[in-house]
N, C-alpha and C. Protein backbone atom coordinates (compact mmCIF):
# COMPACT_ATOMS: atom_id res chain seq x y z
N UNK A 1 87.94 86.22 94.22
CA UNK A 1 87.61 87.05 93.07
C UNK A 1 88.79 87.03 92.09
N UNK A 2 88.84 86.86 90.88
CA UNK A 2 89.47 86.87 89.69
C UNK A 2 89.19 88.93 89.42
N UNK A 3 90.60 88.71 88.95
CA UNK A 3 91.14 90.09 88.60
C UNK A 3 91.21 90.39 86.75
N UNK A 4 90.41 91.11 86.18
CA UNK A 4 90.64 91.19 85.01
C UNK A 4 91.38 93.10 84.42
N UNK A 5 91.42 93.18 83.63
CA UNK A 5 92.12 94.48 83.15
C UNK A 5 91.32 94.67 82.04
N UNK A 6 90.40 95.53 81.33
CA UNK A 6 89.77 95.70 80.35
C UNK A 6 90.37 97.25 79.70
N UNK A 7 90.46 96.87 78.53
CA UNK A 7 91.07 97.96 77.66
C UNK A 7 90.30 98.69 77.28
N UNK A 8 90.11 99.88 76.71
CA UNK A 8 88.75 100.40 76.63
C UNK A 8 88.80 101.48 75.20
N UNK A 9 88.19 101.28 74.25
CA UNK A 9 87.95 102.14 73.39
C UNK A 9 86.59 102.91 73.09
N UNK A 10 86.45 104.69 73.57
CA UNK A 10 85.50 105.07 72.26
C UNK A 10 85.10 104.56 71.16
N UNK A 11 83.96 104.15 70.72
CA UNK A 11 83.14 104.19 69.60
C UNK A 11 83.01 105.86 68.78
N UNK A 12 82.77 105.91 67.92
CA UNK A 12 82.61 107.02 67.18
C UNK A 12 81.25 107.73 67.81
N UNK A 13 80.14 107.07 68.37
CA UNK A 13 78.51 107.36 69.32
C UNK A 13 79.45 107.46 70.25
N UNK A 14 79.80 106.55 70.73
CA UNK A 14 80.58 107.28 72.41
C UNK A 14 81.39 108.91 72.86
N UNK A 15 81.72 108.97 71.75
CA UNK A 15 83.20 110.23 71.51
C UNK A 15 82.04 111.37 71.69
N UNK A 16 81.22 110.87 70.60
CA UNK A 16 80.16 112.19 70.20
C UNK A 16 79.83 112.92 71.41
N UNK A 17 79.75 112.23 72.27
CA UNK A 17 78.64 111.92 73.40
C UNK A 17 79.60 112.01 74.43
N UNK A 18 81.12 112.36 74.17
CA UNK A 18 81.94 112.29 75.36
C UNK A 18 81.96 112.87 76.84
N UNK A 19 80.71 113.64 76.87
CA UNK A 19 80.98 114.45 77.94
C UNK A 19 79.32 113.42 79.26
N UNK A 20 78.85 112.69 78.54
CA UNK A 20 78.05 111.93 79.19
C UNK A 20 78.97 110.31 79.59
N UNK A 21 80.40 110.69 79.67
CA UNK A 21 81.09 109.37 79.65
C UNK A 21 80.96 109.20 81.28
N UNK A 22 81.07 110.22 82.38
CA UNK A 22 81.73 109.98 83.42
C UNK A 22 79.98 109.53 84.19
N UNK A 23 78.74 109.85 83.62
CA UNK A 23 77.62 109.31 83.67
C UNK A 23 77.20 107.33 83.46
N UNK A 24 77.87 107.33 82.22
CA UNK A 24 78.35 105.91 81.67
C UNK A 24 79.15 105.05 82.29
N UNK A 25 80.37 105.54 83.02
CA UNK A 25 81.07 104.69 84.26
C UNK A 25 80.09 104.69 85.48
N UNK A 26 79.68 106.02 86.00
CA UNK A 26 78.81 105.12 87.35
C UNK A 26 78.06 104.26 86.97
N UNK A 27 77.62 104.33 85.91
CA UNK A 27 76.11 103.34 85.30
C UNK A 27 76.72 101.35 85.23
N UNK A 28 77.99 101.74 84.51
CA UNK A 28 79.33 100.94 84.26
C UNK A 28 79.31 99.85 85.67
N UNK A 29 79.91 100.94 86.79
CA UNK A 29 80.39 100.43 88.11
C UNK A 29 79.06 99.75 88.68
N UNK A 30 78.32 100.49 88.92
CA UNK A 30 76.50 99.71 89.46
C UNK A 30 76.39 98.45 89.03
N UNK A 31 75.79 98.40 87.56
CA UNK A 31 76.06 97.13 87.05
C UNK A 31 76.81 96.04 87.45
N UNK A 32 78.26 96.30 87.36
CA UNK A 32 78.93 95.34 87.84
C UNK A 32 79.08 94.75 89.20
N UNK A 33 78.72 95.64 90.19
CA UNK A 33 78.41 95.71 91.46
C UNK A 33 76.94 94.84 91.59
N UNK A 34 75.60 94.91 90.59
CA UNK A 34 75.34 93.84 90.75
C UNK A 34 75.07 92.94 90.22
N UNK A 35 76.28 92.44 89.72
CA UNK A 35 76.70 91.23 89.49
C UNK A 35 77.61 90.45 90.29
N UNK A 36 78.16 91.10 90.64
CA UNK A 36 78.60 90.53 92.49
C UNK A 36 80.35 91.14 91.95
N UNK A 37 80.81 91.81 90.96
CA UNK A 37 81.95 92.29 91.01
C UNK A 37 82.06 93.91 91.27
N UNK A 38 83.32 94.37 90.76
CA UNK A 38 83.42 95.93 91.46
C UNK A 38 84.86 96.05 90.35
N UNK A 39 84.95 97.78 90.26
CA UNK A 39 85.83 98.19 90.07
C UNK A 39 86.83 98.69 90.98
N UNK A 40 87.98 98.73 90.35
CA UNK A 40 89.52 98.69 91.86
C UNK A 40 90.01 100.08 91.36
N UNK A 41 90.69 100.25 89.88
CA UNK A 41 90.99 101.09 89.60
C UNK A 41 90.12 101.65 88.16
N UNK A 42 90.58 102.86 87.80
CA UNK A 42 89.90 103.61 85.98
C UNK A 42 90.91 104.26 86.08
N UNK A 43 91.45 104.47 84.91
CA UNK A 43 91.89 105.45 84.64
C UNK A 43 91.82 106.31 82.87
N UNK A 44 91.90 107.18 82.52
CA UNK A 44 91.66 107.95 81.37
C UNK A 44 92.88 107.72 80.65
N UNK A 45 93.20 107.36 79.57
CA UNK A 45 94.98 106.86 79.07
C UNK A 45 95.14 107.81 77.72
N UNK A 46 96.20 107.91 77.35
CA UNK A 46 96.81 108.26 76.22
C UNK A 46 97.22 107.51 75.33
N UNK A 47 97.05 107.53 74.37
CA UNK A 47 97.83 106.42 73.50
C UNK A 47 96.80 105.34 72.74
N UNK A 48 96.92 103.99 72.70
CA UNK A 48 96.36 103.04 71.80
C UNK A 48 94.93 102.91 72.33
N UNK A 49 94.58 103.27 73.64
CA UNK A 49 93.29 102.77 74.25
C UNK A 49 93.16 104.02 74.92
N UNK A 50 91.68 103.88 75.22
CA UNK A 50 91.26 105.74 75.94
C UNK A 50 90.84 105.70 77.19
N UNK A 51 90.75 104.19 77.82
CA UNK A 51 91.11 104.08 79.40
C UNK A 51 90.99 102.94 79.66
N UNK A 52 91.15 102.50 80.84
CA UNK A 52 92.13 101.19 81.28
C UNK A 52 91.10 101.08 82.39
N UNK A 53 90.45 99.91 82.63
CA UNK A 53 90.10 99.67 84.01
C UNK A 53 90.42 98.39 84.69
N UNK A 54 90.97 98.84 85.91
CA UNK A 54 90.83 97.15 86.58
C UNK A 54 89.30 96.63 87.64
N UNK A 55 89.16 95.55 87.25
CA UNK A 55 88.18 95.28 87.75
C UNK A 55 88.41 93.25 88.48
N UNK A 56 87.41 93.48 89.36
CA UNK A 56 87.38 92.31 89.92
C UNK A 56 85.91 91.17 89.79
N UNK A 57 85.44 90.44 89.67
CA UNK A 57 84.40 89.57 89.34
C UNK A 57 85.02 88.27 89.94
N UNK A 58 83.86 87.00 89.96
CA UNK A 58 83.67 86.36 90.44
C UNK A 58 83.99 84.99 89.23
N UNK A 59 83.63 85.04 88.36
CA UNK A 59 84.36 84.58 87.09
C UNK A 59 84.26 84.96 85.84
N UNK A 60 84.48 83.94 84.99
CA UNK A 60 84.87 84.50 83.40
C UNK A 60 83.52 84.73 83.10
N UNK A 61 82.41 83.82 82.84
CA UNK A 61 81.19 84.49 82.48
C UNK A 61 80.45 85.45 83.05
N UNK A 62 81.14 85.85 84.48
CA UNK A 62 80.32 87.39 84.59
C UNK A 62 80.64 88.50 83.79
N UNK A 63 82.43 88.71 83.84
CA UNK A 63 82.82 89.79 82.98
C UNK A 63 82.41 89.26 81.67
N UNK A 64 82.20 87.91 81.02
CA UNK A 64 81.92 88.27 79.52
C UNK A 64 80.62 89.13 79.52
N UNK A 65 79.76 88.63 80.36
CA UNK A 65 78.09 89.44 80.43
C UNK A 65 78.44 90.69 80.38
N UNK A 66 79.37 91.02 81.45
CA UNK A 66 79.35 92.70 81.49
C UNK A 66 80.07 92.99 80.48
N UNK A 67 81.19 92.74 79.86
CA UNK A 67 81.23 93.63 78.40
C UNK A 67 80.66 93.06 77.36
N UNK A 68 79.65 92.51 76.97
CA UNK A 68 78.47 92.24 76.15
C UNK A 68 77.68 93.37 76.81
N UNK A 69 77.32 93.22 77.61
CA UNK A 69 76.03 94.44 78.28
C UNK A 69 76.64 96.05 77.65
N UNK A 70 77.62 95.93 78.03
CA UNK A 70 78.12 97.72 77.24
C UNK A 70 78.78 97.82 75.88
N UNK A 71 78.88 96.68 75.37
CA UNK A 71 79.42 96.48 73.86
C UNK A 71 77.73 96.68 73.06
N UNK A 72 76.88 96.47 73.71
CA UNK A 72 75.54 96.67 73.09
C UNK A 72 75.12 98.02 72.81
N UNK A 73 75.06 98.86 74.34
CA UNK A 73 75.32 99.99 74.11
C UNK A 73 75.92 101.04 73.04
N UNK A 74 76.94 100.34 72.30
CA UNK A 74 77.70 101.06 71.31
C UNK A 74 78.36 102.12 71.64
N UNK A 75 78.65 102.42 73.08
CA UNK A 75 79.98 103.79 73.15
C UNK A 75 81.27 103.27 73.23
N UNK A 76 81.44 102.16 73.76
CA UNK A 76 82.90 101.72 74.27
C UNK A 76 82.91 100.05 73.67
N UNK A 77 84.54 99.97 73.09
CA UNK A 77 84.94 98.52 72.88
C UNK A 77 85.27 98.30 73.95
N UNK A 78 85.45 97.30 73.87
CA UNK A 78 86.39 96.25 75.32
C UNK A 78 87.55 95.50 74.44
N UNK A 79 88.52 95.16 75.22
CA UNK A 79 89.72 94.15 74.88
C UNK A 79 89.71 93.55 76.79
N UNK A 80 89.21 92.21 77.07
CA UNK A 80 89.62 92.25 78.33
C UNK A 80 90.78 91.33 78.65
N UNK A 81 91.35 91.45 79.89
CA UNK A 81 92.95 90.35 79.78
C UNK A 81 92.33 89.67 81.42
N UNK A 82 92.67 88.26 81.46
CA UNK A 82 92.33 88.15 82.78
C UNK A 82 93.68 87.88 83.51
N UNK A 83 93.94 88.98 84.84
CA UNK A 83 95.04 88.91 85.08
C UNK A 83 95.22 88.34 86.42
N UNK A 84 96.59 87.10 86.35
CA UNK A 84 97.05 86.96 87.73
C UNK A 84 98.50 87.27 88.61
N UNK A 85 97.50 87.90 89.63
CA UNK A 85 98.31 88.20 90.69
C UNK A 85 99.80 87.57 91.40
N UNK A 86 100.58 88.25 91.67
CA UNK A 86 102.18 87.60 91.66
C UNK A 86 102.25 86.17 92.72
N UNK A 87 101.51 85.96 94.00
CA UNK A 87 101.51 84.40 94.28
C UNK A 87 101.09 83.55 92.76
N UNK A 88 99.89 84.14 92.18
CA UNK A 88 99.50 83.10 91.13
C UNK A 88 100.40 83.20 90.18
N UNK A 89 101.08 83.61 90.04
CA UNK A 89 102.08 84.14 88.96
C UNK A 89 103.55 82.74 89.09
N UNK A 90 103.90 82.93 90.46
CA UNK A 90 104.86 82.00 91.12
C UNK A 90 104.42 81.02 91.03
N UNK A 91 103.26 80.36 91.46
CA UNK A 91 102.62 78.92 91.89
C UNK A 91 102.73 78.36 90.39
N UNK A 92 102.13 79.29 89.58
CA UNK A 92 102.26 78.71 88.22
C UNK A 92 103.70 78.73 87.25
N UNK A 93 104.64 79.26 87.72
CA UNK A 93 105.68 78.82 87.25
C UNK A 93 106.19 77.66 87.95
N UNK A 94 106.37 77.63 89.33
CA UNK A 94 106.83 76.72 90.21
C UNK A 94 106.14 75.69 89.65
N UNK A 95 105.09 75.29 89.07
CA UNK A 95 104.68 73.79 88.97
C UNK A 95 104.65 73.21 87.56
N UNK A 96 105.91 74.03 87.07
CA UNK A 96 106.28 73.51 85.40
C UNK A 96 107.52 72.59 86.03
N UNK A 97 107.89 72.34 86.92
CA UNK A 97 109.01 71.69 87.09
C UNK A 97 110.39 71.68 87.17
């Protein structure tokens, strides 16, 4: 499984509607669950983005599906990063030479 980090912004419909958000993540997590990925961590943030999730999938075109599927919706942006883990981190420096 590939590890991604998705950034997460309110929409101006989302905010409105903020108190149906923690409804919108189980709905969120299901989904992705079946698609054969899962969420690891969420968290609620301060600052430039209004929460952070890490998530795991199977590859790049599943998570694009899944934030297309809730970018449709209109409550939440996405920014996603696909992140690797510190062996992959090493292996890929080690083989610049």
């Amino acid at each position: 499984m590939t590890t991604y980090i998705m950034l997460i912004n309110w929409t101006d419909q989302g905010v409105r509607d903020v108190r149906s958000s923690p409804k919108r993540l189980d709905a969120a997590k299901k989904l992705l669950g079946e698609m054969g990925g899962s969420f690891k961590q969420f968290y609620l943030t301060m600052g430039e983005y209004d929460m952070v999730a890490v998530a795991e999938a199977p590859d790049d075109a599943v998570v694009a599906r899944f934030a297309l599927i809730l970018g449709q919706a209109g409550n939440i942006r996405t920014r996603t990063l696909k992140a690797f883990p510190e062996l992959a981190y090493r292996e890929i420096i080690a083989s610049m030479g």
